[in-house]
C-alpha atoms as a PDB file:
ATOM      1  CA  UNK A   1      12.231  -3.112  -0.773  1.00  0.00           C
ATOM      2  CA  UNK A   2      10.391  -4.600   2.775  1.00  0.00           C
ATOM      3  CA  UNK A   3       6.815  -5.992   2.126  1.00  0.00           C
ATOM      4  CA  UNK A   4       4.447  -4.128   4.973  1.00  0.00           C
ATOM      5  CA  UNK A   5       1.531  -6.011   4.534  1.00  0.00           C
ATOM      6  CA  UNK A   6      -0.080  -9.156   2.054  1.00  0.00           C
ATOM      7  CA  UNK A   7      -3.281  -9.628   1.356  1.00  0.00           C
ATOM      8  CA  UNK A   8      -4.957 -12.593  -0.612  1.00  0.00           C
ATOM      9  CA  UNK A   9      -8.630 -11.882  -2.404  1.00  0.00           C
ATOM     10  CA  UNK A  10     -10.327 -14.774  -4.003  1.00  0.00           C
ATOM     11  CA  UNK A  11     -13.580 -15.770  -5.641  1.00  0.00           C
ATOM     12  CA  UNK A  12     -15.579 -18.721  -6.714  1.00  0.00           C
ATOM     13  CA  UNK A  13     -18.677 -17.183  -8.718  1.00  0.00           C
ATOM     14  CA  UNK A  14     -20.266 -13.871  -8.573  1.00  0.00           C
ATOM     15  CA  UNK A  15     -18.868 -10.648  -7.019  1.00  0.00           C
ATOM     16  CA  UNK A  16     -18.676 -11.710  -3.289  1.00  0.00           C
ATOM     17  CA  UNK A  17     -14.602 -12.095  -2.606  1.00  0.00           C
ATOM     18  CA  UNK A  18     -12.832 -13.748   0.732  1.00  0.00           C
ATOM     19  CA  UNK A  19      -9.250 -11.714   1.467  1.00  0.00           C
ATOM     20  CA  UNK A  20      -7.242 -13.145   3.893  1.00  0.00           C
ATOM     21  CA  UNK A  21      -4.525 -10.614   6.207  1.00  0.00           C
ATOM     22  CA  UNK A  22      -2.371 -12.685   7.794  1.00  0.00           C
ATOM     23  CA  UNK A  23      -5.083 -14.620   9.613  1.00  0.00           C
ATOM     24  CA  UNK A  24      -8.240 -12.935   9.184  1.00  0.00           C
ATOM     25  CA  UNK A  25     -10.927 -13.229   6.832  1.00  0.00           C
ATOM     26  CA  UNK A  26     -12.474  -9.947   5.640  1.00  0.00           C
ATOM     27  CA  UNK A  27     -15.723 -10.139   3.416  1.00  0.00           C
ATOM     28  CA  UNK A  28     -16.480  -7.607   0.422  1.00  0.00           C
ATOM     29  CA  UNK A  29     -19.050  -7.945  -2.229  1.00  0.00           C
ATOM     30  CA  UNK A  30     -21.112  -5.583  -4.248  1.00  0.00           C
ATOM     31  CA  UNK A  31     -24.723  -4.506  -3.251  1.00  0.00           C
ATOM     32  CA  UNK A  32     -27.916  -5.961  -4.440  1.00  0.00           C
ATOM     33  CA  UNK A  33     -28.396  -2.919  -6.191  1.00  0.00           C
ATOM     34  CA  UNK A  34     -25.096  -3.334  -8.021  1.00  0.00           C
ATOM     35  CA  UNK A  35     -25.929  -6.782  -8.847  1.00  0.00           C
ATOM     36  CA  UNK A  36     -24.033  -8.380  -5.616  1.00  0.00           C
ATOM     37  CA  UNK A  37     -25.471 -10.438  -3.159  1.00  0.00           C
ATOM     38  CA  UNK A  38     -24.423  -7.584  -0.079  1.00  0.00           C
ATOM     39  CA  UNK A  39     -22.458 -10.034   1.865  1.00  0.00           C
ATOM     40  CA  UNK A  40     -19.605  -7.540   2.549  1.00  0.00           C
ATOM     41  CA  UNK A  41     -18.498  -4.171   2.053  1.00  0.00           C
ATOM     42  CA  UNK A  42     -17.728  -2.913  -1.385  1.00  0.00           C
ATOM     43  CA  UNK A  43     -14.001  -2.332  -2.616  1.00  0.00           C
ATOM     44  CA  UNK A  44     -14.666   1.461  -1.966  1.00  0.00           C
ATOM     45  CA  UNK A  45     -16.232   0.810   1.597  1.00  0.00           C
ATOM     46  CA  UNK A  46     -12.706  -0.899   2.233  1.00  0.00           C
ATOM     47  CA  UNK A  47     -11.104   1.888   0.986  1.00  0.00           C
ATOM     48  CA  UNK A  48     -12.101   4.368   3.358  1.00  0.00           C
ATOM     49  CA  UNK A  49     -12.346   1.630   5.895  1.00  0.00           C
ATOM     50  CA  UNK A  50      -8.552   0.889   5.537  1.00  0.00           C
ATOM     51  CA  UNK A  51      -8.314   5.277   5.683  1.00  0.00           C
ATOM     52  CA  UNK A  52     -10.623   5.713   8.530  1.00  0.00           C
ATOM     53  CA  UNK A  53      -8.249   2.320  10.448  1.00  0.00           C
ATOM     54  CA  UNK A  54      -5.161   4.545   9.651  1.00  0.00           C
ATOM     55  CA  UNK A  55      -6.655   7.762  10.863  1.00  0.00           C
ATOM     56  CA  UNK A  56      -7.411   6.446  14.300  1.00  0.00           C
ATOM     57  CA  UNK A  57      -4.325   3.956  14.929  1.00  0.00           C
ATOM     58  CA  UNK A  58      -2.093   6.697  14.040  1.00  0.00           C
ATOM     59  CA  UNK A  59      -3.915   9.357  16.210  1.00  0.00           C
ATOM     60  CA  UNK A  60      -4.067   7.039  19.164  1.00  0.00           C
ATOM     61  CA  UNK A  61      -0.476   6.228  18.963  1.00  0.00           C
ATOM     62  CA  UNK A  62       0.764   9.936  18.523  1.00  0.00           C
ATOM     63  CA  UNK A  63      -1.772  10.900  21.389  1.00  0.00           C
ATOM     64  CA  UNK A  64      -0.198   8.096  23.805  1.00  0.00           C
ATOM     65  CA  UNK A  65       3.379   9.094  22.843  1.00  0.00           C
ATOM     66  CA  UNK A  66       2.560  12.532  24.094  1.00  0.00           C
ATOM     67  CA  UNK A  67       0.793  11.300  27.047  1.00  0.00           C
ATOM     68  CA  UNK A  68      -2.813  12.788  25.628  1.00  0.00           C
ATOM     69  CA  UNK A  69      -6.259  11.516  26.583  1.00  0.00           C
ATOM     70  CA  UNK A  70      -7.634  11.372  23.252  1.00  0.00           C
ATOM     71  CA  UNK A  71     -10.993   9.345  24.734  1.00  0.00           C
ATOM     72  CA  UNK A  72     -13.317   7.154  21.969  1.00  0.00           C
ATOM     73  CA  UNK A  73     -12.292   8.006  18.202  1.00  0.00           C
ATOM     74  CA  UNK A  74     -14.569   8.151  15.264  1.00  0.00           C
ATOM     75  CA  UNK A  75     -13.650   9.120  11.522  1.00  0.00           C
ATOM     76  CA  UNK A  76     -16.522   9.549   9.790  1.00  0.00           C
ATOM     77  CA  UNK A  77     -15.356   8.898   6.178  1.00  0.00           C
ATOM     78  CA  UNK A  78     -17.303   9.878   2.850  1.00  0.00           C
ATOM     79  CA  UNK A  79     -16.320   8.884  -0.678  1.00  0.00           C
ATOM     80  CA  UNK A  80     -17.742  11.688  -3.253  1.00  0.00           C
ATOM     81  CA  UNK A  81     -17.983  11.423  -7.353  1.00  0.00           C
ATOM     82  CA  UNK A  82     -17.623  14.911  -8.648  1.00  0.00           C
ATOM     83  CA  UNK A  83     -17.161  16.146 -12.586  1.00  0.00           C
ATOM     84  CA  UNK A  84     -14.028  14.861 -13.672  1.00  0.00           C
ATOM     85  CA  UNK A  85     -12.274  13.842 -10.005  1.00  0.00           C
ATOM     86  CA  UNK A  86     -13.328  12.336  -6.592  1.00  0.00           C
ATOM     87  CA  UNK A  87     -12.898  13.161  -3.236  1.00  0.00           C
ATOM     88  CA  UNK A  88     -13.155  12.035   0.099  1.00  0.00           C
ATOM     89  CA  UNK A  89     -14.637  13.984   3.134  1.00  0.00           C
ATOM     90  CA  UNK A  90     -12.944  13.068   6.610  1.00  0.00           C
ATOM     91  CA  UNK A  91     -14.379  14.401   9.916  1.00  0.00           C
ATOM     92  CA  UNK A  92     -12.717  13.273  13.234  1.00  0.00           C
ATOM     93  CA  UNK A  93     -14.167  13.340  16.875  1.00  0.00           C
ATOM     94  CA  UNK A  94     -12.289  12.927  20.261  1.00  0.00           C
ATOM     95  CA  UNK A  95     -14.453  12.584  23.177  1.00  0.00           C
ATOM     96  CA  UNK A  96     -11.912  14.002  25.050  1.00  0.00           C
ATOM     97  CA  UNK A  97     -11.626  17.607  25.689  1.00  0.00           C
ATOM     98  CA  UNK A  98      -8.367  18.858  23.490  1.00  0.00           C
ATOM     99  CA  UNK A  99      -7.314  22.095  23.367  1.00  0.00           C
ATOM    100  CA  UNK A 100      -6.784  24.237  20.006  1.00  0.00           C
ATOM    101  CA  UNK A 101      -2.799  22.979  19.941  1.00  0.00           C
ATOM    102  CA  UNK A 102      -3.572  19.383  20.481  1.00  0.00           C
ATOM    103  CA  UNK A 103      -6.686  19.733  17.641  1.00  0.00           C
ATOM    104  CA  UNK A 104      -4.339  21.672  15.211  1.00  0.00           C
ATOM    105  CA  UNK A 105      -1.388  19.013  15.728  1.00  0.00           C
ATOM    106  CA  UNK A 106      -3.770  16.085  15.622  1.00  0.00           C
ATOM    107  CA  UNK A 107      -4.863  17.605  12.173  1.00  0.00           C
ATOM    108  CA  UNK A 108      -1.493  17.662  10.887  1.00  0.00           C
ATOM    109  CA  UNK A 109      -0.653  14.286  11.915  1.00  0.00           C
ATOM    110  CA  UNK A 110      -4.003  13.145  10.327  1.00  0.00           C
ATOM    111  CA  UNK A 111      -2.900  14.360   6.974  1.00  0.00           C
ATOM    112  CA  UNK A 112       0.665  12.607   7.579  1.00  0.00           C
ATOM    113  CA  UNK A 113      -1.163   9.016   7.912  1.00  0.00           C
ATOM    114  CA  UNK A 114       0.895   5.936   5.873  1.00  0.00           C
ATOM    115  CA  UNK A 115      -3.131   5.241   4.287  1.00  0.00           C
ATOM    116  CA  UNK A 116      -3.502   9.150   3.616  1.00  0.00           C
ATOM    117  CA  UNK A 117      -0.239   9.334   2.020  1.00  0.00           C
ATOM    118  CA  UNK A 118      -0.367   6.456  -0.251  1.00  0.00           C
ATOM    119  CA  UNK A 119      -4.377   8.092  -1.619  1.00  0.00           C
ATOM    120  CA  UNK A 120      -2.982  11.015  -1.990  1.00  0.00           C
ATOM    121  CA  UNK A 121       0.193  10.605  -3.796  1.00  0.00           C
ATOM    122  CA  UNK A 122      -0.816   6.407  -5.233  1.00  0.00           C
ATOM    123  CA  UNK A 123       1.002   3.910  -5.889  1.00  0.00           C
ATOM    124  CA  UNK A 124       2.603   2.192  -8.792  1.00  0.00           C
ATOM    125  CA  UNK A 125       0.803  -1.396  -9.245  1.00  0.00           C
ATOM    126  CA  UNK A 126       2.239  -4.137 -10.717  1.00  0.00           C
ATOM    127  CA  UNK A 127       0.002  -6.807 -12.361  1.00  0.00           C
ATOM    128  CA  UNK A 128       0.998 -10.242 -13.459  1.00  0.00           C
ATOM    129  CA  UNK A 129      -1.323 -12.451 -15.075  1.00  0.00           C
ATOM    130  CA  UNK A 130      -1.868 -16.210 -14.263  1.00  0.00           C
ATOM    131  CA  UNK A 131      -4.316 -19.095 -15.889  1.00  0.00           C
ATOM    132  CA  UNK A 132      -4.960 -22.771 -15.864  1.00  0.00           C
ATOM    133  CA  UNK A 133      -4.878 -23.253 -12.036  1.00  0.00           C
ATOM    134  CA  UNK A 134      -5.321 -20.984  -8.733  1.00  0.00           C
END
């Protein structure tokens, strides 16, 4: 099995966490609200973050394959807490004009994105526990 991407989170005291991809830094924390100290997204933020990444990288490279003017991107991304399930709301805008094909296609594709995929259908996780030194 190939690794496709590592990530390292880590944390001294309180909710804020450092995660290091390859070699950037990325921030989360909780709100003040939730009893963080707000100096980051929350895991949930990342979430759709990481979704809303996917959404648009994968767009712009199917659109540039196909030699489309897709213009600026935006996925606006909303995480929702319903009776017994969640969901998350996905609108995406092309500056560009597109016509009804490209839209439909561009739909399709959206639903076909690696970061869609693995929401929709999860993932196994694996957890191993360590103590006595990090």
């Amino acid at each position: 099995m190939a690794r496709i991407a590592h990530v390292v989170a880590s944390s001294s005291t309180g909710y804020a966490q450092s995660m290091r991809a390859r070699r950037h830094e990325i921030r989360a924390d909780e709100s003040e609200r939730a009893g963080g100290a707000d100096f980051g997204p929350n895991p949930t933020e990342l979430l759709l973050s990481a979704l809303g990444a996917c959404t648009s990288i994968t767009l712009r490279m199917y659109a540039q394959r196909k030699g489309w003017e897709l213009g600026a991107i935006e996925v606006d991304l909303e995480f929702f807490k319903e009776e017994d399930s969640t969901r998350i709301g996905r609108e995406i805008t092309f500056t560009a004009p597109l016509t009804d094909e490209q839209r439909a296609r561009l739909a399709e594709i959206a639903e076909k994105t690696p970061v869609t995929r693995v929401i929709r259908e999860g993932s196994r996780i694996e957890t191993v526990i360590h103590s006595g030194s990090v």
